[in-house]
PDB file of N, CA and C in Angstrom:
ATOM      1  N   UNK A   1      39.189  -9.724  -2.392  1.00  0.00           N
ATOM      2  CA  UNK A   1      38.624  -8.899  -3.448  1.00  0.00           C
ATOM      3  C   UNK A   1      37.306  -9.485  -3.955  1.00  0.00           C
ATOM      4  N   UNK A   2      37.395 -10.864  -4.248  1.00  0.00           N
ATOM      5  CA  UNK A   2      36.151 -11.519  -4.726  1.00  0.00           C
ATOM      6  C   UNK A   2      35.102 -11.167  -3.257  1.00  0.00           C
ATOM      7  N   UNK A   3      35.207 -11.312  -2.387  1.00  0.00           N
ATOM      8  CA  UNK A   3      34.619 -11.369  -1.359  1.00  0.00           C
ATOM      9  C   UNK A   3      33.468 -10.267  -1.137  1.00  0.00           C
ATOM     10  N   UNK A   4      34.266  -9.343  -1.229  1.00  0.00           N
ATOM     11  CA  UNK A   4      34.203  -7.337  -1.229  1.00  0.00           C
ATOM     12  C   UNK A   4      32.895  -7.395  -2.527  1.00  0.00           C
ATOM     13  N   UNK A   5      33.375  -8.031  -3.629  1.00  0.00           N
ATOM     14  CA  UNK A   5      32.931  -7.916  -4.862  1.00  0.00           C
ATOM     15  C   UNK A   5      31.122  -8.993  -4.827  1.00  0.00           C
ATOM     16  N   UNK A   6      31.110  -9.567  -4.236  1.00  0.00           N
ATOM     17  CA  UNK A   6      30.161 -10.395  -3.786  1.00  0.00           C
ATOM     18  C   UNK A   6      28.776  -9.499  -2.953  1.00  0.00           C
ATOM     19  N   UNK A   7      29.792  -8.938  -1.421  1.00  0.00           N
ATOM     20  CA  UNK A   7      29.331  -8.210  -0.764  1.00  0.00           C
ATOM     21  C   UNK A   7      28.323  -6.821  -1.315  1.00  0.00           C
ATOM     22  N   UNK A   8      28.738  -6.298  -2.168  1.00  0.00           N
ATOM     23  CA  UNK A   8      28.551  -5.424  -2.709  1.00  0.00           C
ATOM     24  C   UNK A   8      27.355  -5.533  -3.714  1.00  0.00           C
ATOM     25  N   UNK A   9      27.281  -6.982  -4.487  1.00  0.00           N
ATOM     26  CA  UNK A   9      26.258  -7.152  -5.006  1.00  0.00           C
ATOM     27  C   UNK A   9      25.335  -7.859  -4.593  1.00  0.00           C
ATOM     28  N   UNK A  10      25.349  -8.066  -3.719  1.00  0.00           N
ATOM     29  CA  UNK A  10      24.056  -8.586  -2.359  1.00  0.00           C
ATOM     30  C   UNK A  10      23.010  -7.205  -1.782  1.00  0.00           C
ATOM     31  N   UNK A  11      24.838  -6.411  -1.401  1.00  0.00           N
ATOM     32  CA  UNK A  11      23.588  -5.300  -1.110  1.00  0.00           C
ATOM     33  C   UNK A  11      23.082  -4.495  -2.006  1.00  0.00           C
ATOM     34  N   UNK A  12      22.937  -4.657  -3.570  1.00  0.00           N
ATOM     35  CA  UNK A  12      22.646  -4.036  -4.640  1.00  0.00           C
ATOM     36  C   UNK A  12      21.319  -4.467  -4.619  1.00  0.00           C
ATOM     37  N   UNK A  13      21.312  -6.037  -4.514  1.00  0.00           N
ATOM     38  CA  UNK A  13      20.196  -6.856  -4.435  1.00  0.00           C
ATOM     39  C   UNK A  13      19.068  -6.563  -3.391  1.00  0.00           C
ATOM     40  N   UNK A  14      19.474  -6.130  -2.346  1.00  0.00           N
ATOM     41  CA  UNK A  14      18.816  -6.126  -0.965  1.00  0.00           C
ATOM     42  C   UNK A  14      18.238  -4.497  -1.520  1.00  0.00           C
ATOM     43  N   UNK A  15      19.103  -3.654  -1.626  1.00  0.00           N
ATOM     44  CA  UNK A  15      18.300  -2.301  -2.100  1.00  0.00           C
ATOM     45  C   UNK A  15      17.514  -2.135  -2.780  1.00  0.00           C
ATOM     46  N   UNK A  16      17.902  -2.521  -4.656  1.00  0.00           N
ATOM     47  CA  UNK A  16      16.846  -2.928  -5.590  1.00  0.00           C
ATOM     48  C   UNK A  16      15.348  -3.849  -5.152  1.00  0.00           C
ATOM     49  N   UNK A  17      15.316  -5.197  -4.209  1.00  0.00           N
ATOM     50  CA  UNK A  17      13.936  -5.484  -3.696  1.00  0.00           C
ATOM     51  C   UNK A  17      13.535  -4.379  -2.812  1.00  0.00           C
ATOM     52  N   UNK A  18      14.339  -3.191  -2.088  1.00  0.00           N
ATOM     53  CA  UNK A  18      13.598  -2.603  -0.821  1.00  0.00           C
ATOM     54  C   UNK A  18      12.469  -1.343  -2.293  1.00  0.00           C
ATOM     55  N   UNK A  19      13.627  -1.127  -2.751  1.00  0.00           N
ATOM     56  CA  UNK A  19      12.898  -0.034  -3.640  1.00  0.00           C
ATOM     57  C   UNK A  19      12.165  -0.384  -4.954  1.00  0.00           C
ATOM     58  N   UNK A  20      12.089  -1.512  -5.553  1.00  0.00           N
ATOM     59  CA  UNK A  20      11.661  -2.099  -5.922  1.00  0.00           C
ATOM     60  C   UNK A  20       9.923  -2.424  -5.848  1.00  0.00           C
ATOM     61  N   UNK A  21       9.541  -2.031  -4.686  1.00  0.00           N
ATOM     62  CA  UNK A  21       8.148  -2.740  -4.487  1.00  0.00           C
ATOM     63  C   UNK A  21       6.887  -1.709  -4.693  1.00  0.00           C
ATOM     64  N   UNK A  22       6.042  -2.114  -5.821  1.00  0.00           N
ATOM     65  CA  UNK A  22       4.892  -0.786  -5.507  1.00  0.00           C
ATOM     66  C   UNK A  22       4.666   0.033  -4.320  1.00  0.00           C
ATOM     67  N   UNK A  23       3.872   0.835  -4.361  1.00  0.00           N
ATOM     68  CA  UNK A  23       3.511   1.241  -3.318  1.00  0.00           C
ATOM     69  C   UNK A  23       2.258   0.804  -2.797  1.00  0.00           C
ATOM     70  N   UNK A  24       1.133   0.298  -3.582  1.00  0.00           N
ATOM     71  CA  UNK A  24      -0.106  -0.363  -3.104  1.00  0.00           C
ATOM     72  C   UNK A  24       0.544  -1.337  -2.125  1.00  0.00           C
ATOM     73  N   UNK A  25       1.201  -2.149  -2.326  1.00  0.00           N
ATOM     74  CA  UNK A  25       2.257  -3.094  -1.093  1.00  0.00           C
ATOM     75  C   UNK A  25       1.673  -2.806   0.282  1.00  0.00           C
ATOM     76  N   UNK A  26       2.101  -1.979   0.912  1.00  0.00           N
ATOM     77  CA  UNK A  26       2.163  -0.928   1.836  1.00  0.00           C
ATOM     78  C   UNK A  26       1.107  -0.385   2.338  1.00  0.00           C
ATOM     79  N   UNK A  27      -0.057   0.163   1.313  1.00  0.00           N
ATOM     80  CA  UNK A  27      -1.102   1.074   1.237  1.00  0.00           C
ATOM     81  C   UNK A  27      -1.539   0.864   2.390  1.00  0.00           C
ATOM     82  N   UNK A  28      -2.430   0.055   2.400  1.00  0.00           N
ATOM     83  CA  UNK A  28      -3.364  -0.814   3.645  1.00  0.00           C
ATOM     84  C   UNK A  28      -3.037  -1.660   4.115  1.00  0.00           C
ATOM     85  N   UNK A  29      -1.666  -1.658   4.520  1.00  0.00           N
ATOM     86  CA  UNK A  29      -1.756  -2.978   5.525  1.00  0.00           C
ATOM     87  C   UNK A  29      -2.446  -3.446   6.799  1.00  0.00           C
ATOM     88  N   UNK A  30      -3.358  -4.186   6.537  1.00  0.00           N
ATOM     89  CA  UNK A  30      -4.210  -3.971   7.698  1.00  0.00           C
ATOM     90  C   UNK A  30      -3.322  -4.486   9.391  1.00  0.00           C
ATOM     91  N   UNK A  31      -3.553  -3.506  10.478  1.00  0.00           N
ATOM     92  CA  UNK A  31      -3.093  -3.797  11.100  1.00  0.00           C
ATOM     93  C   UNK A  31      -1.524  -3.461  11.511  1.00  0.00           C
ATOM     94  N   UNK A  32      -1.055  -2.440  10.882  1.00  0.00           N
ATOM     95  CA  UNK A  32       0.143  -2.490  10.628  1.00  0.00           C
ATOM     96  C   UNK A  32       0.285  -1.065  11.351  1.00  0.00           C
ATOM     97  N   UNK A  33       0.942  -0.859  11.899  1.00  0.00           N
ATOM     98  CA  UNK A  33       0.821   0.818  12.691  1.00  0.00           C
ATOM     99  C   UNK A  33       1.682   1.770  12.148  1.00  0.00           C
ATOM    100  N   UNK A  34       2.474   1.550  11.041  1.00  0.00           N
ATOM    101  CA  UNK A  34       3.660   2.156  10.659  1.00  0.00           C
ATOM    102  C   UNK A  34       2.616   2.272   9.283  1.00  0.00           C
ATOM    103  N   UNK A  35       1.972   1.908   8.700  1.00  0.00           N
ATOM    104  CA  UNK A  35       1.463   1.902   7.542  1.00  0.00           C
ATOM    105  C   UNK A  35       1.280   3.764   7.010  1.00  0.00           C
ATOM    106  N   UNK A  36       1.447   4.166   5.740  1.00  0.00           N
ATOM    107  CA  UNK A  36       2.092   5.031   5.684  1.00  0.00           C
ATOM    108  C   UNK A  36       1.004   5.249   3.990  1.00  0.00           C
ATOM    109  N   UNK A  37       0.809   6.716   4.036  1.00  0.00           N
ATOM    110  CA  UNK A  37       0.046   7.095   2.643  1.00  0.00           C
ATOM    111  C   UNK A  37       1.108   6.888   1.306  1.00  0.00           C
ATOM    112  N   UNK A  38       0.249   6.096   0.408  1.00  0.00           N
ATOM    113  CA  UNK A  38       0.840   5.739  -1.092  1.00  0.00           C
ATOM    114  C   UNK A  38       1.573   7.107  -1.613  1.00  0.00           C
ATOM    115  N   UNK A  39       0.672   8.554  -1.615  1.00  0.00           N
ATOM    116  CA  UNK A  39       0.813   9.113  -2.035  1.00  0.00           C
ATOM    117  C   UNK A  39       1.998  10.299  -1.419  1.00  0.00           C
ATOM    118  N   UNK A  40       2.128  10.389   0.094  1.00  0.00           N
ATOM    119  CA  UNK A  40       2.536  11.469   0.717  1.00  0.00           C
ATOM    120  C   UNK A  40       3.585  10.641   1.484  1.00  0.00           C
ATOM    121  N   UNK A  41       3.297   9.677   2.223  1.00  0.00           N
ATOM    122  CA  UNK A  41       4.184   9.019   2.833  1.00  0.00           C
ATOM    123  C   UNK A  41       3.876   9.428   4.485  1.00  0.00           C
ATOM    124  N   UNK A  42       2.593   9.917   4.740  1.00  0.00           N
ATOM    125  CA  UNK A  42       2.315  10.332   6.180  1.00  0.00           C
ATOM    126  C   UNK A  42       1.511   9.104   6.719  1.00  0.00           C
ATOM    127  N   UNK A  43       2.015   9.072   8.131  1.00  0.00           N
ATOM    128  CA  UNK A  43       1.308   7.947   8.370  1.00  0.00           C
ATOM    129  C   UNK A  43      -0.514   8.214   9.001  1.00  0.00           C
ATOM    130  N   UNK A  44      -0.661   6.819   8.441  1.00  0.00           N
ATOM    131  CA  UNK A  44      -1.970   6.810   8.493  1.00  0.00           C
ATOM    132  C   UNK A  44      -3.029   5.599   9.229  1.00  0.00           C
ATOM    133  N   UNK A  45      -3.929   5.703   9.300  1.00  0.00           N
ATOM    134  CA  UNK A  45      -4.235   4.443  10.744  1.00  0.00           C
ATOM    135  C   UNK A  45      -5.360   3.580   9.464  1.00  0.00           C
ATOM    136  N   UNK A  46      -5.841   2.183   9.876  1.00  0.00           N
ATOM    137  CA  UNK A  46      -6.723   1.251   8.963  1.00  0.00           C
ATOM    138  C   UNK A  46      -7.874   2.002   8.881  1.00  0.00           C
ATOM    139  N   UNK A  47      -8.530   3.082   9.642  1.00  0.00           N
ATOM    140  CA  UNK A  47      -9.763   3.543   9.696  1.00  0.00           C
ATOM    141  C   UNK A  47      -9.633   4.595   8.884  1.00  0.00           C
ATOM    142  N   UNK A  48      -9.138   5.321   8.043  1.00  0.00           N
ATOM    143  CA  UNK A  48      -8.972   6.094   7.612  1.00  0.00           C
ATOM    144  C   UNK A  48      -9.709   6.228   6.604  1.00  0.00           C
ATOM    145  N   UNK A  49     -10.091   7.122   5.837  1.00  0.00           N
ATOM    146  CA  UNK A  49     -10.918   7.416   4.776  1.00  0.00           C
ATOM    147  C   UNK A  49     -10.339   8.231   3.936  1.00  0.00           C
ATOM    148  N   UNK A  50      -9.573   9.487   4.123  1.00  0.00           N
ATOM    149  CA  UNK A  50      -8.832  10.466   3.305  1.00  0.00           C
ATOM    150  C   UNK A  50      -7.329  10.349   3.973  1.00  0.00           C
ATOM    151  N   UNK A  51      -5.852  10.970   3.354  1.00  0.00           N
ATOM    152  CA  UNK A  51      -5.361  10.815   4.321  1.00  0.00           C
ATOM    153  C   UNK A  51      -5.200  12.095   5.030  1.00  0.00           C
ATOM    154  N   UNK A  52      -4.767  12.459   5.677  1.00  0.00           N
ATOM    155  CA  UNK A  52      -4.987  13.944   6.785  1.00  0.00           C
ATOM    156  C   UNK A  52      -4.169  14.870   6.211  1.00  0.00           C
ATOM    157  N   UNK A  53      -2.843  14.418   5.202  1.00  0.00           N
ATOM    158  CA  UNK A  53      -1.515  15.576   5.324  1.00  0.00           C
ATOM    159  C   UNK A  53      -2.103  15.990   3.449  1.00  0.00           C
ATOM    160  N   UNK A  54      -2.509  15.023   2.633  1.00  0.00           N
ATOM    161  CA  UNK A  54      -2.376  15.771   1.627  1.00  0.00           C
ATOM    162  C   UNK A  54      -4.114  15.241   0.693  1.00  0.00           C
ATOM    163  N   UNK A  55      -5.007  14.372   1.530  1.00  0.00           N
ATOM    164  CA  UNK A  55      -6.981  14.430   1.006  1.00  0.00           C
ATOM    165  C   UNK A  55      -7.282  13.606   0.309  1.00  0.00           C
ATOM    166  N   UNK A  56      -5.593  12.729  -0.348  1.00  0.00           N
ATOM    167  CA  UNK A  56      -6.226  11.406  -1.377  1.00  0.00           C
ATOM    168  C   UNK A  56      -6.802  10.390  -0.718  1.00  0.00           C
ATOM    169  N   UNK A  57      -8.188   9.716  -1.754  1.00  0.00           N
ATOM    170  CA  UNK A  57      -8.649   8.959  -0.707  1.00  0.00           C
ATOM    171  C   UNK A  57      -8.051   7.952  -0.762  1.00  0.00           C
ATOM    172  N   UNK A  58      -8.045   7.023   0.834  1.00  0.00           N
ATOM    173  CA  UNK A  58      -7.259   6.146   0.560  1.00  0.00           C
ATOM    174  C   UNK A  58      -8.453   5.076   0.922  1.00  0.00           C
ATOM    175  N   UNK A  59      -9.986   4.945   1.159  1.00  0.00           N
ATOM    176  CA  UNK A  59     -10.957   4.531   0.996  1.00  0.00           C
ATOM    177  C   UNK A  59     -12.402   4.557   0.220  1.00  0.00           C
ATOM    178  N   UNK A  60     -13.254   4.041  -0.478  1.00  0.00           N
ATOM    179  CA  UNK A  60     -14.064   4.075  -0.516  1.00  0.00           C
ATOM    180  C   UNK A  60     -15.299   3.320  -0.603  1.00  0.00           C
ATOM    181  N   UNK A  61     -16.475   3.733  -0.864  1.00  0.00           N
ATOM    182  CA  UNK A  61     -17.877   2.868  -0.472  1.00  0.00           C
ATOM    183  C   UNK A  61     -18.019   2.225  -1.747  1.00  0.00           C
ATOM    184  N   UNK A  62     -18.029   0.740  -1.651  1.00  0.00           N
ATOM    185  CA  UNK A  62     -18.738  -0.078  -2.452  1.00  0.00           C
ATOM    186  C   UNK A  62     -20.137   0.121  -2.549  1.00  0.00           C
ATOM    187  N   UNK A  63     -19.915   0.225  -4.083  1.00  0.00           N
ATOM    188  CA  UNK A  63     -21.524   0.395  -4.709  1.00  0.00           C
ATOM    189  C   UNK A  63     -22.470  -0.469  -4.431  1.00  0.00           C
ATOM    190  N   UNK A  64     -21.933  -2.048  -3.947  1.00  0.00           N
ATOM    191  CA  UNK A  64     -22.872  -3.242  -3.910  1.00  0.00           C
ATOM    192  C   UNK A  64     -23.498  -3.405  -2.953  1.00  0.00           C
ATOM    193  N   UNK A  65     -22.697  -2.870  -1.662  1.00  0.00           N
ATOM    194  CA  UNK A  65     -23.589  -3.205  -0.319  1.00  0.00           C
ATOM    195  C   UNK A  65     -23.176  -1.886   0.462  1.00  0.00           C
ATOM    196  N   UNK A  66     -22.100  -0.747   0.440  1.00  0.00           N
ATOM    197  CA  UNK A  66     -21.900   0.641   1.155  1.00  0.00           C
ATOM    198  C   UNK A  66     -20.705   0.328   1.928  1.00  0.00           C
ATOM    199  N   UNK A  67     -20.133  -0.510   2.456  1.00  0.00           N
ATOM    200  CA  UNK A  67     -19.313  -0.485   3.022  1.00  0.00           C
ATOM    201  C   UNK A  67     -18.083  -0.305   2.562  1.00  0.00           C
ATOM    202  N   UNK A  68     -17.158   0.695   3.513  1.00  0.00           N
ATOM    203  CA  UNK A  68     -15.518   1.118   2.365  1.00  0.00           C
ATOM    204  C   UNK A  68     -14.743   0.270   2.360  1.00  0.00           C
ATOM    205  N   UNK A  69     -14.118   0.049   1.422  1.00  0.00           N
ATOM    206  CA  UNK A  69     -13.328  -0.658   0.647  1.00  0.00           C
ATOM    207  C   UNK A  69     -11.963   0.432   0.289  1.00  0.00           C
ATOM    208  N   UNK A  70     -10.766  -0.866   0.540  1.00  0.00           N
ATOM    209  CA  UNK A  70      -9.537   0.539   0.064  1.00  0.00           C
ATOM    210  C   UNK A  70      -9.515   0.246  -1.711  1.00  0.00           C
ATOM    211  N   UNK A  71      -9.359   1.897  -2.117  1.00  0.00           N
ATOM    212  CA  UNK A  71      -9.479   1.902  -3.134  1.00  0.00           C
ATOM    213  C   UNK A  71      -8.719   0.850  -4.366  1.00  0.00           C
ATOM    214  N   UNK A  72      -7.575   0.434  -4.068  1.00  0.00           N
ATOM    215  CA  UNK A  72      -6.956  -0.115  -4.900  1.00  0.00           C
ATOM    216  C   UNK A  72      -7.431  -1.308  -5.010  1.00  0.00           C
ATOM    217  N   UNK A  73      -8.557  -2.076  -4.355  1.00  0.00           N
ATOM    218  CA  UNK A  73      -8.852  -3.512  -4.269  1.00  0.00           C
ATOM    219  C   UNK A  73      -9.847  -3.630  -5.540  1.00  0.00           C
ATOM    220  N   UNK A  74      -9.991  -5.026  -6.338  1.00  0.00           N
ATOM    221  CA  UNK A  74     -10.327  -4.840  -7.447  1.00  0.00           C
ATOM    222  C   UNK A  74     -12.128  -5.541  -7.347  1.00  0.00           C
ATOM    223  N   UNK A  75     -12.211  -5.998  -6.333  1.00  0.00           N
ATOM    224  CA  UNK A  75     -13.724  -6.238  -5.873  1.00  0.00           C
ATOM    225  C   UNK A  75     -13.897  -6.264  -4.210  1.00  0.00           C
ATOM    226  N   UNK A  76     -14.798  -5.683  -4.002  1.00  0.00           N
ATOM    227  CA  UNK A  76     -15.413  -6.251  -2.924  1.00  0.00           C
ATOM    228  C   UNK A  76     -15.312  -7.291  -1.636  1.00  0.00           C
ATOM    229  N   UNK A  77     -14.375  -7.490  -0.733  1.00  0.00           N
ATOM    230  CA  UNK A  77     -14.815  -8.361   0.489  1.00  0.00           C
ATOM    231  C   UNK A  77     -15.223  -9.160   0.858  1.00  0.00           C
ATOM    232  N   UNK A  78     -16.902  -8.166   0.740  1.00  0.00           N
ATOM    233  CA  UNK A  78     -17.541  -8.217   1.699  1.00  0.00           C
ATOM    234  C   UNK A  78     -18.780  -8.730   0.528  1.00  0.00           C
ATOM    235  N   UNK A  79     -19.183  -8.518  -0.369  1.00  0.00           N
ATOM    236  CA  UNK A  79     -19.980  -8.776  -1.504  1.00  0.00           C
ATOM    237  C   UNK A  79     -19.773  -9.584  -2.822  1.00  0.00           C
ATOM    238  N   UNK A  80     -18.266  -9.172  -3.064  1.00  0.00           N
ATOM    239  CA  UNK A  80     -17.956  -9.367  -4.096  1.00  0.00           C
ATOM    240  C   UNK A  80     -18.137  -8.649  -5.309  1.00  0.00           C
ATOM    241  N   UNK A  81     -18.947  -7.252  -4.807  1.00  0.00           N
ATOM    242  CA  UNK A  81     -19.208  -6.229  -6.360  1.00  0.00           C
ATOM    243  C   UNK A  81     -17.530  -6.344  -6.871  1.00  0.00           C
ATOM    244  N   UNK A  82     -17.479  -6.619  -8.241  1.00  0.00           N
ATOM    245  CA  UNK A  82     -16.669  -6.001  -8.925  1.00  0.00           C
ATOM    246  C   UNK A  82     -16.464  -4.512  -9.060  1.00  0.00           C
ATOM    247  N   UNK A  83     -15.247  -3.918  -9.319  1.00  0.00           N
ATOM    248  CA  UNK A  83     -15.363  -2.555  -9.037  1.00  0.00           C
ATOM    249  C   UNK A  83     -14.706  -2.415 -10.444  1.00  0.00           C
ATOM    250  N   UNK A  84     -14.844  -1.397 -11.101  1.00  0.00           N
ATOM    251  CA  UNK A  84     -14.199  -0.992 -12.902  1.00  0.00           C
ATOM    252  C   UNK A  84     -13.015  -0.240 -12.721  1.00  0.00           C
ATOM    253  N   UNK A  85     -11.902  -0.413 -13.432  1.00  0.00           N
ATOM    254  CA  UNK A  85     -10.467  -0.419 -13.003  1.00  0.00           C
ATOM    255  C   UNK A  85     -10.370   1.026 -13.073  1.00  0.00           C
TER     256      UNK A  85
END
């Protein structure tokens, strides 16, 4: 019974971290082929700029030097522009 009772709250544990995690997590993983839109859940490739199933962007151009940046990042790369939250 203790055992069962153990079992059970492990996998409470294991569910709560799966669902648990933002979704920026995920957003851009660079490199990741399963990587999947924040917003829609369609998958989507690192080159992407909008996503295809529902137009949010999931990139854009830094003001400091032009090159895209995924939106949720809070500066720059490639420059370091700060970007305003």
């Amino acid at each position: 019974m203790i055992m069962m009772l153990i079992g059970i709250i492990i996998l409470i544990f294991i569910v709560y971290l799966i669902y648990s995690g933002s979704p920026r997590e995920y957003r851009h993983s660079i490199g990741n082929k399963d990587a999947k839109c924040y917003s829609c859940g369609h998958g989507i490739q690192e080159d992407f700029i909008y996503c295809p199933q529902c137009s949010i962007p999931l990139k854009e151009k830094c003001k400091g030097c032009g090159k895209y940046i995924n939106t949720d990042w809070r500066s720059c790369p490639y420059c370091n522009d700060q970007r305003l939250g």
